[in-house]
Protein backbone atom coordinates (compact mmCIF):
# COMPACT_ATOMS: atom_id res chain seq x y z
CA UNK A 1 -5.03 15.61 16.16
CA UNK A 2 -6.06 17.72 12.70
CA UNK A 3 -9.06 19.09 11.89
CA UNK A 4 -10.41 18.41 8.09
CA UNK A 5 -10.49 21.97 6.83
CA UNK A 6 -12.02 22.08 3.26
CA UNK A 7 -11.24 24.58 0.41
CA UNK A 8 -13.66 27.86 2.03
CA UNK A 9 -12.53 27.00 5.53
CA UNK A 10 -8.77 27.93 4.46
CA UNK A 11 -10.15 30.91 2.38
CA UNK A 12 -11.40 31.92 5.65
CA UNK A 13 -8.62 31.02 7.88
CA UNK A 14 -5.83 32.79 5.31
CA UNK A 15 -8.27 35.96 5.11
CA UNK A 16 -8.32 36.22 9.07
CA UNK A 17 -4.63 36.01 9.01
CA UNK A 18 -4.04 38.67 6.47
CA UNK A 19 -6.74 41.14 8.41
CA UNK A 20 -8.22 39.67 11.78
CA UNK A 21 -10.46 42.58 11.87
CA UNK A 22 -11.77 42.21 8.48
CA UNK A 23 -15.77 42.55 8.83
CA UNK A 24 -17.96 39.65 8.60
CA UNK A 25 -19.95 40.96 6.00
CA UNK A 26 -16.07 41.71 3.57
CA UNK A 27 -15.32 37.97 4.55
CA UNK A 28 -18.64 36.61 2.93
CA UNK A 29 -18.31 38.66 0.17
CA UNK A 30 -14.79 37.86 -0.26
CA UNK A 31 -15.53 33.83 0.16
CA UNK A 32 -18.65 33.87 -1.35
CA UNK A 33 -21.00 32.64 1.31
CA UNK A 34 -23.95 34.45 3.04
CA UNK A 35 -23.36 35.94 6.11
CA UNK A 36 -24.29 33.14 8.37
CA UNK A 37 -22.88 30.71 7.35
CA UNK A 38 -19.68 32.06 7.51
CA UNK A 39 -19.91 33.55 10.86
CA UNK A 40 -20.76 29.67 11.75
CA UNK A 41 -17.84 28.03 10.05
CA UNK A 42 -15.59 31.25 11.98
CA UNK A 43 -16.98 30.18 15.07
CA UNK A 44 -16.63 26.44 14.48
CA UNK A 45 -12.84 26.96 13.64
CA UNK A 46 -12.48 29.13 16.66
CA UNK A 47 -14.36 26.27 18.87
CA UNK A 48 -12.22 23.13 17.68
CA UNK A 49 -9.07 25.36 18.52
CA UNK A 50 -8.05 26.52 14.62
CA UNK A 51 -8.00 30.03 15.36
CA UNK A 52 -6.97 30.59 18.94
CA UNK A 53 -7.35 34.08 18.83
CA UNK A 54 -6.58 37.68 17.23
CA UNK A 55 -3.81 39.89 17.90
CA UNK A 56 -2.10 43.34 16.70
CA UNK A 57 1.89 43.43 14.92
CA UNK A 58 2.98 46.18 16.83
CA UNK A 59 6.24 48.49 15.84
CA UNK A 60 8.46 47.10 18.88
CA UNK A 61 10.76 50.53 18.13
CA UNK A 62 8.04 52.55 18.67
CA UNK A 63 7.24 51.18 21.85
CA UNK A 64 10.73 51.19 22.89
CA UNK A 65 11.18 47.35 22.59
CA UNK A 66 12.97 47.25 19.68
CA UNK A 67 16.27 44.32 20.65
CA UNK A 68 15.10 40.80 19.61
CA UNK A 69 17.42 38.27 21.31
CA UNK A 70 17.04 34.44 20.61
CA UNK A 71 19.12 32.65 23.57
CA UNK A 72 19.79 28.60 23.46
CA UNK A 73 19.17 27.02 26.72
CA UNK A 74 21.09 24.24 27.99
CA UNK A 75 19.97 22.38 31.41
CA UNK A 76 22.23 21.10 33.72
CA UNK A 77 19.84 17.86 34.16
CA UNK A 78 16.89 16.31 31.54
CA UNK A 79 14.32 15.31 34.73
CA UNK A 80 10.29 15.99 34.36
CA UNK A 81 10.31 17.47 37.48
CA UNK A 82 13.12 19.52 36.83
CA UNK A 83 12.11 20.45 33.14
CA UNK A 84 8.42 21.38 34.52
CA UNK A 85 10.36 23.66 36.97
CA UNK A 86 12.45 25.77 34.09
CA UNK A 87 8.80 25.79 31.83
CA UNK A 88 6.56 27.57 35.17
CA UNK A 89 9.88 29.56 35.31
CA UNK A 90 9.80 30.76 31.78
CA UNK A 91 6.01 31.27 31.53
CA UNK A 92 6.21 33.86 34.01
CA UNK A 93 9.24 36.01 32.02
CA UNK A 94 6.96 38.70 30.00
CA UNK A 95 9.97 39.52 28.10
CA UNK A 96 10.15 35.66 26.39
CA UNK A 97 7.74 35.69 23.31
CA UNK A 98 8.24 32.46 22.67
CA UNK A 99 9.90 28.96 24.34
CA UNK A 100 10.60 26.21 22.23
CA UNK A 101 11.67 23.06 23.19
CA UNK A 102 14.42 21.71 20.85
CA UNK A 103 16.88 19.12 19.63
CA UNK A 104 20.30 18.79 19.64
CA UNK A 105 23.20 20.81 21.37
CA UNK A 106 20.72 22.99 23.12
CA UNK A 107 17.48 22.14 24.85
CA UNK A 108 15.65 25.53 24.78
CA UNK A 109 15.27 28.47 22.09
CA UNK A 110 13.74 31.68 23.46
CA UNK A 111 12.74 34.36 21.49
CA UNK A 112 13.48 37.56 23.85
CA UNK A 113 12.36 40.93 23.15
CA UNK A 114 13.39 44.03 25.37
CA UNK A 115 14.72 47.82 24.51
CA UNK A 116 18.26 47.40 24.38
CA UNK A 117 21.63 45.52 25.34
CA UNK A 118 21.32 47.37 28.96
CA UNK A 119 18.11 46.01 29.57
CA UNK A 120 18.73 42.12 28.05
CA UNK A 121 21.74 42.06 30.47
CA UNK A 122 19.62 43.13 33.37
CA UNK A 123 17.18 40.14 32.30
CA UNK A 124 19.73 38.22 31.72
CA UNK A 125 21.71 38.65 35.05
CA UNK A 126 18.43 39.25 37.64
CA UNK A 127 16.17 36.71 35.81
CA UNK A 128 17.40 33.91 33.31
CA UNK A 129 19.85 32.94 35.08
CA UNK A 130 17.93 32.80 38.01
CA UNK A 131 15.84 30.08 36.25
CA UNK A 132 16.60 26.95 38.41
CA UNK A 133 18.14 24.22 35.90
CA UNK A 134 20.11 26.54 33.60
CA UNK A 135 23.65 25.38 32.90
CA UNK A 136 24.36 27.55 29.91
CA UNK A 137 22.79 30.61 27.80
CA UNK A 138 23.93 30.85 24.53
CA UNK A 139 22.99 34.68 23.18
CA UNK A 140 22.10 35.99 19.99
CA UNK A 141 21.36 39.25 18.65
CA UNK A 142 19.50 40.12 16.07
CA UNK A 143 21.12 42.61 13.83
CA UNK A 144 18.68 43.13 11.26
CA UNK A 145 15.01 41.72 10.39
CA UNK A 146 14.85 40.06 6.54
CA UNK A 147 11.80 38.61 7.43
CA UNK A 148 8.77 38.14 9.86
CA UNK A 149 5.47 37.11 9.09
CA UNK A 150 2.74 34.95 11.39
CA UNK A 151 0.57 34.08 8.58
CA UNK A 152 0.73 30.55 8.10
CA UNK A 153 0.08 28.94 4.51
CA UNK A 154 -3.12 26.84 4.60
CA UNK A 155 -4.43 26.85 0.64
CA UNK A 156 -2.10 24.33 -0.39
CA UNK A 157 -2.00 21.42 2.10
CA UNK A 158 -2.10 18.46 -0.01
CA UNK A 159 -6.05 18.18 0.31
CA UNK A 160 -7.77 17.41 -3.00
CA UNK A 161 -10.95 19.58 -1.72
């Protein structure tokens, strides 16, 4: 299901991403509406689920989390019950950003952040492979960062509006 987002609604929605503490009153000037009614269209993009919600980048070397890992997942068997199982499993592993269920050669990407090798081994050893289901982890390291955004392009979608 889509929502029908017109021209100012992706204004908005690109604005938020660039600076989700941007004031109301910078947004309407920036989009050109009065205050109100762009708190309401915020609000009415929040309510039908656009914008989920607001978060910080934060340094990960700073806060001592600075080895991003991305690990292929393949399952020894491709049940519900069983792939339900490895998901509850997952949801609960703070250090997974992100689970993505794929195709081809591997069923799962995770996106694993943690300080260092020393510590992904110890998640890797006393938790992931603890995961009931798991055949085989495939690891990656990531040497270097070329880029990372979140902001996701919404002014040119192929609407005429």
């Amino acid at each position: 299901m889509s929502v029908k987002l017109d021209h100012t609604d992706r204004q908005i929605i690109d604005l938020l991403q660039e600076n989700g503490r941007i004031t109301n009153n910078e947004l309407s000037r920036r989009i050109g509406l009065t205050t109100t009614p762009t708190l309401e269209r915020v609000k009415r993009l929040e309510r039908e689920g656009v914008i989920r919600g607001y978060t910080a980048w934060i340094d990960r070397e700073l806060i001592e989390k600075g080895l991003t890992v991305f690990c292929r997942i393949k399952l020894t068997v491709h049940q519900l019950g069983e792939m339900e199982e490895f998901s509850k499993h997952i949801g609960n592993l703070p250090e997974i950003l992100a689970c993505y269920n794929t195709t081809g050669e591997y069923d799962y990407l995770l996106h694993v952040v943690v300080k260092d090798t020393v510590e992904y081994e110890q998640f890797l050893r006393k938790k992931l492979t603890q995961v009931p289901g798991v055949d085989r982890i495939y690891t990656s390291i990531v040497l270097s960062v070329l880029k990372e955004q979140s902001k996701i392009e919404v002014s040119n979608n192929g609407s005429s509006d």
